[in-house]
C-alpha atoms as a PDB file:
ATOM      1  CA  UNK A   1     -19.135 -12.066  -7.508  1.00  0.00           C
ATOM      2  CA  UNK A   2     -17.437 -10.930 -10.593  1.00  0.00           C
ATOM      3  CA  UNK A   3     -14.631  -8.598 -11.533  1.00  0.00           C
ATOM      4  CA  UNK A   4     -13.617  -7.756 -14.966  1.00  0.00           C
ATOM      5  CA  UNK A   5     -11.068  -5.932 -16.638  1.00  0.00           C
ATOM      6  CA  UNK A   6     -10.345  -4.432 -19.991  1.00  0.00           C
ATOM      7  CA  UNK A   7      -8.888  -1.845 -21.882  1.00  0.00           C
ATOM      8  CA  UNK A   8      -5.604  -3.926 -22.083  1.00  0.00           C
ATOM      9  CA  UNK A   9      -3.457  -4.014 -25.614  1.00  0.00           C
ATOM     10  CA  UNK A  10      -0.434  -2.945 -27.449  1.00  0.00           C
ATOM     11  CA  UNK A  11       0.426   1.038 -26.959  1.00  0.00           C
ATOM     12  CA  UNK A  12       3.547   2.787 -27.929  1.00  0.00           C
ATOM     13  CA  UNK A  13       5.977   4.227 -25.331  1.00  0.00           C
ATOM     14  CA  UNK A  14       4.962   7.363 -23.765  1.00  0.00           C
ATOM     15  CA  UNK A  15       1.307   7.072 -24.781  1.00  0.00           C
ATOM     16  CA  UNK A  16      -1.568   6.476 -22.337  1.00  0.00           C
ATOM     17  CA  UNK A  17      -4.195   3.772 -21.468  1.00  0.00           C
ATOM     18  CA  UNK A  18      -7.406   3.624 -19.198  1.00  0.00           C
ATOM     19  CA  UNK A  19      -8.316   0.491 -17.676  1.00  0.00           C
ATOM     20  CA  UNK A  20     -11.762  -0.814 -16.406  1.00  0.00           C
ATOM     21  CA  UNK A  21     -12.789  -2.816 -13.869  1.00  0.00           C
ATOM     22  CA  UNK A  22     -16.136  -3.699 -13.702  1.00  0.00           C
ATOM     23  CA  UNK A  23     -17.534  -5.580 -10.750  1.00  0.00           C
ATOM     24  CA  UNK A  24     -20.994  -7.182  -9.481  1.00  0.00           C
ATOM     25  CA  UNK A  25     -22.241  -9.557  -7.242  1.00  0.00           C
ATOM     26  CA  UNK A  26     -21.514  -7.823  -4.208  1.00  0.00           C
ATOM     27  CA  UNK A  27     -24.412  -7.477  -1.333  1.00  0.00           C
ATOM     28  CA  UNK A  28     -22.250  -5.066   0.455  1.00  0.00           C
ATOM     29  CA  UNK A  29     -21.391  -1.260  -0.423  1.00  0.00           C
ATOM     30  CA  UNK A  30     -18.543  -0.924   1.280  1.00  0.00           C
ATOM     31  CA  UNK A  31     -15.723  -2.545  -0.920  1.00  0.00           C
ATOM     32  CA  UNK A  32     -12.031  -2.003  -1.581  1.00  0.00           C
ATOM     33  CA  UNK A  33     -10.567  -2.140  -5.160  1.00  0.00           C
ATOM     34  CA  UNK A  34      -7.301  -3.133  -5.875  1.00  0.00           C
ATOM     35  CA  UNK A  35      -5.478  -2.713  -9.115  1.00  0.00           C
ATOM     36  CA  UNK A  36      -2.243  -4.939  -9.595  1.00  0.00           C
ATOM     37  CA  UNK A  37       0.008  -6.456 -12.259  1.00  0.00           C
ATOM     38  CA  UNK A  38       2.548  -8.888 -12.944  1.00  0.00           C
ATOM     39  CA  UNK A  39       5.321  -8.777 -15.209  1.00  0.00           C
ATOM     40  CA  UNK A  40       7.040 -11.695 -17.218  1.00  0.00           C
ATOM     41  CA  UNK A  41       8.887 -13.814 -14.120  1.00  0.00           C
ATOM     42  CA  UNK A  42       8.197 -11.280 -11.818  1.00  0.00           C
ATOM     43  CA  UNK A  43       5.803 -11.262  -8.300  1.00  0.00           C
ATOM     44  CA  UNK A  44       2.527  -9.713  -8.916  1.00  0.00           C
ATOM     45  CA  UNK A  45       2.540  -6.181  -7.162  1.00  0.00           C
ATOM     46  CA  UNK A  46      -0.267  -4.140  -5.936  1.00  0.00           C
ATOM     47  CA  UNK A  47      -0.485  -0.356  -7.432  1.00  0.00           C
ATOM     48  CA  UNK A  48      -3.327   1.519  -6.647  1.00  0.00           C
ATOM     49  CA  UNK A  49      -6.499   0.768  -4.576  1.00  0.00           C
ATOM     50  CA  UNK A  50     -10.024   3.076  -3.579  1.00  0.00           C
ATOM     51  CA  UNK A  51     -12.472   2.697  -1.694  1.00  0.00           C
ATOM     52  CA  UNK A  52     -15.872   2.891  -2.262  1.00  0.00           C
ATOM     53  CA  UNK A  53     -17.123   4.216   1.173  1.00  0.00           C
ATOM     54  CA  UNK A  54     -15.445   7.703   0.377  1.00  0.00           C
ATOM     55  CA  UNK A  55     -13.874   7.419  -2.862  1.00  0.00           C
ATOM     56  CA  UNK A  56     -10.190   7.411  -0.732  1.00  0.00           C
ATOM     57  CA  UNK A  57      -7.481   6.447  -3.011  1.00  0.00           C
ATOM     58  CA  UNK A  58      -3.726   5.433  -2.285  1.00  0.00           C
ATOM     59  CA  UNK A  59      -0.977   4.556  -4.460  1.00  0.00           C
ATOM     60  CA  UNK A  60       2.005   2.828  -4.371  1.00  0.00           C
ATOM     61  CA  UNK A  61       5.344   4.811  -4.221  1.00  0.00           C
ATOM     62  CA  UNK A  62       6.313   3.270  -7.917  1.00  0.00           C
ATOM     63  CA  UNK A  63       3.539   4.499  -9.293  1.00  0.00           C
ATOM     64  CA  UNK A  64       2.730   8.174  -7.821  1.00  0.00           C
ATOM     65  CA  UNK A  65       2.731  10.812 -10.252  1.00  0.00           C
ATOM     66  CA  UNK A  66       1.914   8.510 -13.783  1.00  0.00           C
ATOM     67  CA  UNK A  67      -1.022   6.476 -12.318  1.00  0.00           C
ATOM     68  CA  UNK A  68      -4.470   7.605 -11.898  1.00  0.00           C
ATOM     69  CA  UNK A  69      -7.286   5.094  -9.813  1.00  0.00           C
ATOM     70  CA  UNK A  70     -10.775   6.584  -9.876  1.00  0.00           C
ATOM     71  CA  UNK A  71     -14.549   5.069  -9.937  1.00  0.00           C
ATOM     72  CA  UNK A  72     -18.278   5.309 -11.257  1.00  0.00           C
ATOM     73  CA  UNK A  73     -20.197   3.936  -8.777  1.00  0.00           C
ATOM     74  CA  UNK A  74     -23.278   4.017 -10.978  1.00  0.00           C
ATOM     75  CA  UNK A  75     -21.413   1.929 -13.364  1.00  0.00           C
ATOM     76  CA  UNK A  76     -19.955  -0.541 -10.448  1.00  0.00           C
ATOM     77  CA  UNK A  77     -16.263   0.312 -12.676  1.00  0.00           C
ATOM     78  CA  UNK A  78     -12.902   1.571 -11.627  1.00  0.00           C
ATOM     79  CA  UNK A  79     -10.589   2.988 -13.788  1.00  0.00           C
ATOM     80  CA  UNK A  80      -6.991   2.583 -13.859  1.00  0.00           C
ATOM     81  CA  UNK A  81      -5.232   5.700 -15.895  1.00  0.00           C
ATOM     82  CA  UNK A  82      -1.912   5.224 -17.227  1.00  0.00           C
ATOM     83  CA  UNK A  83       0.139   8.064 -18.584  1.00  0.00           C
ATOM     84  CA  UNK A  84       3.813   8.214 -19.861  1.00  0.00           C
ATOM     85  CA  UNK A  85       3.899   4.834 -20.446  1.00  0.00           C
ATOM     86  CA  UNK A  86       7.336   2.900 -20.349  1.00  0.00           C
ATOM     87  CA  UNK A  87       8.261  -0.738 -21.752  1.00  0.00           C
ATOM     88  CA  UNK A  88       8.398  -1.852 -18.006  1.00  0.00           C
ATOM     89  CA  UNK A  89       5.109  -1.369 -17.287  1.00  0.00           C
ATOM     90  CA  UNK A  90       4.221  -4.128 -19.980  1.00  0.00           C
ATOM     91  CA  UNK A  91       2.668  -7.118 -17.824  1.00  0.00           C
ATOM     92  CA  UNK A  92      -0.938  -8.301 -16.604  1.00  0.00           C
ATOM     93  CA  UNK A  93      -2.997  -5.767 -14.688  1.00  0.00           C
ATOM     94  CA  UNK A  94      -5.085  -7.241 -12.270  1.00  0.00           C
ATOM     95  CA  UNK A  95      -8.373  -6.122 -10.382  1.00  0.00           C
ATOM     96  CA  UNK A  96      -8.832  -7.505  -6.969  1.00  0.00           C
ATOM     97  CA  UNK A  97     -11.262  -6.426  -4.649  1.00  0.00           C
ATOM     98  CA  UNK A  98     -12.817  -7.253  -0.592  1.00  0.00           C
ATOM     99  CA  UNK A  99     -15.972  -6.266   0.805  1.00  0.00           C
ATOM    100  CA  UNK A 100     -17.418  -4.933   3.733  1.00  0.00           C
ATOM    101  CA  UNK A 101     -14.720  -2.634   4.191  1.00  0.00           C
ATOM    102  CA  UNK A 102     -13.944   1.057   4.407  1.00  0.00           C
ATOM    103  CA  UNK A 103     -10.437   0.840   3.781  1.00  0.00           C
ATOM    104  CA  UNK A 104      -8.461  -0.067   0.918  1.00  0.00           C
ATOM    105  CA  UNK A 105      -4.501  -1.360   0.881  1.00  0.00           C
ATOM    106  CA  UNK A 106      -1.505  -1.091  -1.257  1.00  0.00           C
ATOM    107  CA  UNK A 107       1.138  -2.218   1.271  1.00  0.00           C
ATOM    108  CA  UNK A 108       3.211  -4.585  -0.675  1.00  0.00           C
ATOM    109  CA  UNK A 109       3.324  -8.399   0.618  1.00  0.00           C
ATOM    110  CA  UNK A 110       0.197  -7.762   2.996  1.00  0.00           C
ATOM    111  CA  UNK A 111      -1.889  -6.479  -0.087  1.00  0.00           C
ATOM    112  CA  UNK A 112      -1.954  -9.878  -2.009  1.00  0.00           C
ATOM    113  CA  UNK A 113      -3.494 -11.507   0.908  1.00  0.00           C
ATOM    114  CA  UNK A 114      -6.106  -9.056   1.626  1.00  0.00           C
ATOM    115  CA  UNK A 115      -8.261  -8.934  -1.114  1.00  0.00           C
ATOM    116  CA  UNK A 116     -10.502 -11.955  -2.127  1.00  0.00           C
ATOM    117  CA  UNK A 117     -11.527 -11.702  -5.487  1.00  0.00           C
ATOM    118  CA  UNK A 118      -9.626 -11.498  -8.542  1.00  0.00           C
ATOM    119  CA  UNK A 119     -10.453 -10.797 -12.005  1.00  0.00           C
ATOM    120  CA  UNK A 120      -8.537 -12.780 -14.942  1.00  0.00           C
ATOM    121  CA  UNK A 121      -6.127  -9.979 -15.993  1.00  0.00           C
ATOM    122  CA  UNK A 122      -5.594  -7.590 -19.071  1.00  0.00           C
ATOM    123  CA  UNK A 123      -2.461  -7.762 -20.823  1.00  0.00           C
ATOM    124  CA  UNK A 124      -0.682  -4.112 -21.715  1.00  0.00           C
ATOM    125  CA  UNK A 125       2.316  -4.496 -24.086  1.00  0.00           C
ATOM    126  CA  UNK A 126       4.604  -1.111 -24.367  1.00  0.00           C
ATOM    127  CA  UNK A 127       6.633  -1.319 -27.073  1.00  0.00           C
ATOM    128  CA  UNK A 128       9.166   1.559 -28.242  1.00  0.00           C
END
């Protein structure tokens, strides 16, 4: 299994930035994806997450509205759109996913837990 992200780097305030995360090795196609990050001394908190049974998204309460979580199957990649960005969304974004399931989770605490793979992270700096 492996899960990669990109799209990371430095954007200006109020600009936006797609994310990728493109994953492979799995023998089921039923997964959940998971996009996280982690600020600077912060916990790492979950965001966004779809799954690929029925493309059903969810979305954390923090993020409703600016974030965007979608997926190309054909490509094995989800995307993580960020609009209006701020200076506190600066951190590592993180892909995470599980298989051989037809749900996905964003409930904070439980959702770190839940999913079993990681990817290494892409850093997004916000300056002003």
């Amino acid at each position: 299994v492996q899960i990669v992200e990109s799209g990371g780097g430095l954007v200006q305030a109020g600009g936006s930035l797609r994310l990728s995360c493109a994953v492979s090795g799995f023998t089921s196609d039923d997964i959940a994806i998971g996009w996280f990050r982690q600020a600077p001394g912060k916990e790492r908190e979950v965001l966004s997450c779809i799954s690929s049974s029925d493309d059903t998204t969810q979305y954390a309460d923090s993020v409703k509205g600016r974030f965007t979580i979608s997926s190309d199957n054909a490509k094995n990649t989800v995307y993580l759109q960020i609009d209006s960005l701020k200076r506190e969304d600066t951190a590592v974004y993180y892909c995470a996913a599980r298989s051989e399931t037809l749900v996905c989770t964003v409930v904070a605490g439980a959702a770190l837990s839940w999913y079993d793979y990681w990817g290494q992270g892409t850093q997004v700096t916000v300056s002003s």
